[in-house]
C-alpha atoms as a PDB file:
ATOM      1  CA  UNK A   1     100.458 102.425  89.255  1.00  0.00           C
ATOM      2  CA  UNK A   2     102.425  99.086  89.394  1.00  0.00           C
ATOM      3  CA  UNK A   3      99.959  96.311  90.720  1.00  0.00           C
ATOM      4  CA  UNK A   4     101.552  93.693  93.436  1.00  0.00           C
ATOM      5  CA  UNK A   5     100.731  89.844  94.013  1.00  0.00           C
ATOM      6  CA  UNK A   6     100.488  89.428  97.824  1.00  0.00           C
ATOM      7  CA  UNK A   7     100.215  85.481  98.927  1.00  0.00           C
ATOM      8  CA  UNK A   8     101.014  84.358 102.250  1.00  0.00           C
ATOM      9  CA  UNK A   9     104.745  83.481 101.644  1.00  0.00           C
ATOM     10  CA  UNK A  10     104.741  87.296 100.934  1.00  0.00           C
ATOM     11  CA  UNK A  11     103.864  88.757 103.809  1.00  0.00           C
ATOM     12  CA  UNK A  12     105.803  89.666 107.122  1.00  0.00           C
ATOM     13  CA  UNK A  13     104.564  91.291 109.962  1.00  0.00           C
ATOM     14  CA  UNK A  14     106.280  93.679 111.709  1.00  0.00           C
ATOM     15  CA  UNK A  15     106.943  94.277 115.518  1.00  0.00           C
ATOM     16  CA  UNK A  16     104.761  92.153 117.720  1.00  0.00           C
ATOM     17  CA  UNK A  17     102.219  91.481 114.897  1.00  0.00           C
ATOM     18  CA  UNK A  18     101.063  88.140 113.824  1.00  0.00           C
ATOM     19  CA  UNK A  19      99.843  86.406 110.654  1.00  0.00           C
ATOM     20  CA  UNK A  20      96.725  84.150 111.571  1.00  0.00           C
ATOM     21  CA  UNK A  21      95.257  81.349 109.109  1.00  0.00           C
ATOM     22  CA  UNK A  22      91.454  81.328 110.227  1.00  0.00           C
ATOM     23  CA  UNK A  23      89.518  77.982 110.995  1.00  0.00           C
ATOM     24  CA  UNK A  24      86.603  77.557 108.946  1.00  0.00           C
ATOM     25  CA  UNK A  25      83.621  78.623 110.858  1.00  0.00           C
ATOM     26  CA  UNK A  26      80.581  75.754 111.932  1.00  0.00           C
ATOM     27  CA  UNK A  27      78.172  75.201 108.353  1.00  0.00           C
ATOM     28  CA  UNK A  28      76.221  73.621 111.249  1.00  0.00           C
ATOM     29  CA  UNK A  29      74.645  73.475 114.772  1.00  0.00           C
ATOM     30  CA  UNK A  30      75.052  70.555 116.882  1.00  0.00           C
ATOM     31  CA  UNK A  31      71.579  69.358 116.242  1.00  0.00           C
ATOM     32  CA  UNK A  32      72.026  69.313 112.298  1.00  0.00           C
ATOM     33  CA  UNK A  33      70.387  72.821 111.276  1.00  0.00           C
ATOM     34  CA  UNK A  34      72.356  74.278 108.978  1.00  0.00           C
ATOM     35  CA  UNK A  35      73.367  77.739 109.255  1.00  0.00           C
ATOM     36  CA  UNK A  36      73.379  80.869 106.977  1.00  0.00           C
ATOM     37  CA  UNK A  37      76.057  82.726 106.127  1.00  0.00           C
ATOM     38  CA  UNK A  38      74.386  85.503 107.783  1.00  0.00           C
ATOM     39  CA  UNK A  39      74.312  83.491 111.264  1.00  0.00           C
ATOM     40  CA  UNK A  40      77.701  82.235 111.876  1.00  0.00           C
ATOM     41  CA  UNK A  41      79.849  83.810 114.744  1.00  0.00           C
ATOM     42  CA  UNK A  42      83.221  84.981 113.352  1.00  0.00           C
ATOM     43  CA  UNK A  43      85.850  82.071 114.195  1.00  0.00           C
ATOM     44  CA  UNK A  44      88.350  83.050 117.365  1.00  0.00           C
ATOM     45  CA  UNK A  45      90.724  79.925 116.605  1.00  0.00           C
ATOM     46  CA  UNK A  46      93.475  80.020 113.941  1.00  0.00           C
ATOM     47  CA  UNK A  47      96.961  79.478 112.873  1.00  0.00           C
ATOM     48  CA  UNK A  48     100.235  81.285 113.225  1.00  0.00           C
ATOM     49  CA  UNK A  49     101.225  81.358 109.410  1.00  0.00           C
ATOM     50  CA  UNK A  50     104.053  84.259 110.022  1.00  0.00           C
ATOM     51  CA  UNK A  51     105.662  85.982 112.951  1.00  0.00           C
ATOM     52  CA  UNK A  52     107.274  89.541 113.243  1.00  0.00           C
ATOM     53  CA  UNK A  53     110.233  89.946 115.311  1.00  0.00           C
ATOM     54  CA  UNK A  54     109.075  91.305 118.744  1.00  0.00           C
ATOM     55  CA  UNK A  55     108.397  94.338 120.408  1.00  0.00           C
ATOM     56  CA  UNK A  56     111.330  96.907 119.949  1.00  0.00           C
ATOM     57  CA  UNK A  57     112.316  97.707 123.831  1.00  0.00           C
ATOM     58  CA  UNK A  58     113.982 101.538 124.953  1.00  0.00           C
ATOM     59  CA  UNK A  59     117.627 100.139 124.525  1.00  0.00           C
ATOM     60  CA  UNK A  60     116.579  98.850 120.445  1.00  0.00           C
ATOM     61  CA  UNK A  61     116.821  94.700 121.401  1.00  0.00           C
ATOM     62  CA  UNK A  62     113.606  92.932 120.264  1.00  0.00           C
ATOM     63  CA  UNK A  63     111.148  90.887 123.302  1.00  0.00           C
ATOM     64  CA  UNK A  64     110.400  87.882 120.827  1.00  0.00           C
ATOM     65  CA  UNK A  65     106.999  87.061 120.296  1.00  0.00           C
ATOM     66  CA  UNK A  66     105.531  84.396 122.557  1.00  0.00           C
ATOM     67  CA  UNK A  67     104.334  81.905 119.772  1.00  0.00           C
ATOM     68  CA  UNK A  68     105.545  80.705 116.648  1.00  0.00           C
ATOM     69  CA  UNK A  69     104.408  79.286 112.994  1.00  0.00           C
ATOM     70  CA  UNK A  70     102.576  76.916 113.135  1.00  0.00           C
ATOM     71  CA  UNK A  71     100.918  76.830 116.362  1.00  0.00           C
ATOM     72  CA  UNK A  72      97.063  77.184 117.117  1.00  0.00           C
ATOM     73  CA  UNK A  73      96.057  79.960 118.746  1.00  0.00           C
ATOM     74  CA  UNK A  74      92.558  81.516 120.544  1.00  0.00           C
ATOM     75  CA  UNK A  75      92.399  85.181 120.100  1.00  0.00           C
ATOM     76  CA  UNK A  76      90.070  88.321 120.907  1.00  0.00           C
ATOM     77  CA  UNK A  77      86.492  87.946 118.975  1.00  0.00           C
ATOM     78  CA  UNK A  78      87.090  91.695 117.554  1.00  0.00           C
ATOM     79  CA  UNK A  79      90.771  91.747 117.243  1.00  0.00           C
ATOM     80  CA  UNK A  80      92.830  92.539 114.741  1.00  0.00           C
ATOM     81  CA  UNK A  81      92.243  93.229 110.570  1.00  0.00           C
ATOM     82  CA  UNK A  82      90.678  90.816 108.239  1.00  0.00           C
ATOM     83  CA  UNK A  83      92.373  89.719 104.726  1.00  0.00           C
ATOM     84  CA  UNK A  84      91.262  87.429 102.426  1.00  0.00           C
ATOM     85  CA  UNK A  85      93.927  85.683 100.217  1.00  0.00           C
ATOM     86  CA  UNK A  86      93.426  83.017  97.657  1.00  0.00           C
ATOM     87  CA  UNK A  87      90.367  82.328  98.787  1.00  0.00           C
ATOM     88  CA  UNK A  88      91.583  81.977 102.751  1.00  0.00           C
ATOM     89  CA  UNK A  89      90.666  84.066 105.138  1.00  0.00           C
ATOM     90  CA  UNK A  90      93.396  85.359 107.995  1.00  0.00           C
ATOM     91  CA  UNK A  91      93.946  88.084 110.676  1.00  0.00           C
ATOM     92  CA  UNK A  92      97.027  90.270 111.526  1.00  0.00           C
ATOM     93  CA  UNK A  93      96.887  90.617 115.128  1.00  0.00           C
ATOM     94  CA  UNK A  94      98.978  92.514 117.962  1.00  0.00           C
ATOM     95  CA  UNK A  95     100.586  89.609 120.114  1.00  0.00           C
ATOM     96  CA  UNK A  96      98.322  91.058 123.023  1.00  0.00           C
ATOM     97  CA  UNK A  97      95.328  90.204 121.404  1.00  0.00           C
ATOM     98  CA  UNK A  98      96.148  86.212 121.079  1.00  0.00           C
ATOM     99  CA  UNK A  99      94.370  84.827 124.424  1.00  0.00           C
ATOM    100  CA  UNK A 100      95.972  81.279 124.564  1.00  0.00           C
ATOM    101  CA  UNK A 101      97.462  78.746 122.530  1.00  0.00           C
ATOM    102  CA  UNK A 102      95.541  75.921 121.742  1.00  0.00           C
ATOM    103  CA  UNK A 103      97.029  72.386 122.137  1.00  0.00           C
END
């Protein structure tokens, strides 16, 4: 079996799917404590790294997706599916599961 190098500039979502760059979560709380690994909420706030075309409609035109690369976007705490690349962590999402973008 042939073995493939996937990095970012590699992949493209398809459909309505998006390509999320995940925010590093908190190392601490507000008062100083530091927190384990084991305590830290998954992040909800990332970055649009790629964009698939849009939802295919009944007549075959493409709805484009609502945001684009590079802005920051709030999305569903249990959405999507988890990669880790290079050391980065992302998400590939469904467009509905992006909340709001962040300014």
């Amino acid at each position: 079996m042939a073995a493939i190098s996937i990095n970012v500039s590699t992949v493209k979502p398809l459909g309505d799917r998006v390509f999320v760059k995940v925010n590093p979560s908190e190392e601490k709380t507000a008062g100083g404590i530091l927190l384990p690994d084991t305590a830290k909420e998954k992040p909800q706030v990332g970055e649009v790294v790629a964009v698939g075309p849009g939802k295919r409609n009944d007549d075959g035109t493409y709805s484009p997706v609502e945001v684009k690369v590079g802005d920051k976007v709030l999305y569903s705490k249990y959405a999507g599916t988890d990669v880790k690349l290079g050391g980065d962590d992302y998400v590939l999402l469904t467009e509905k599961d992006i909340l709001a973008a962040v300014a």
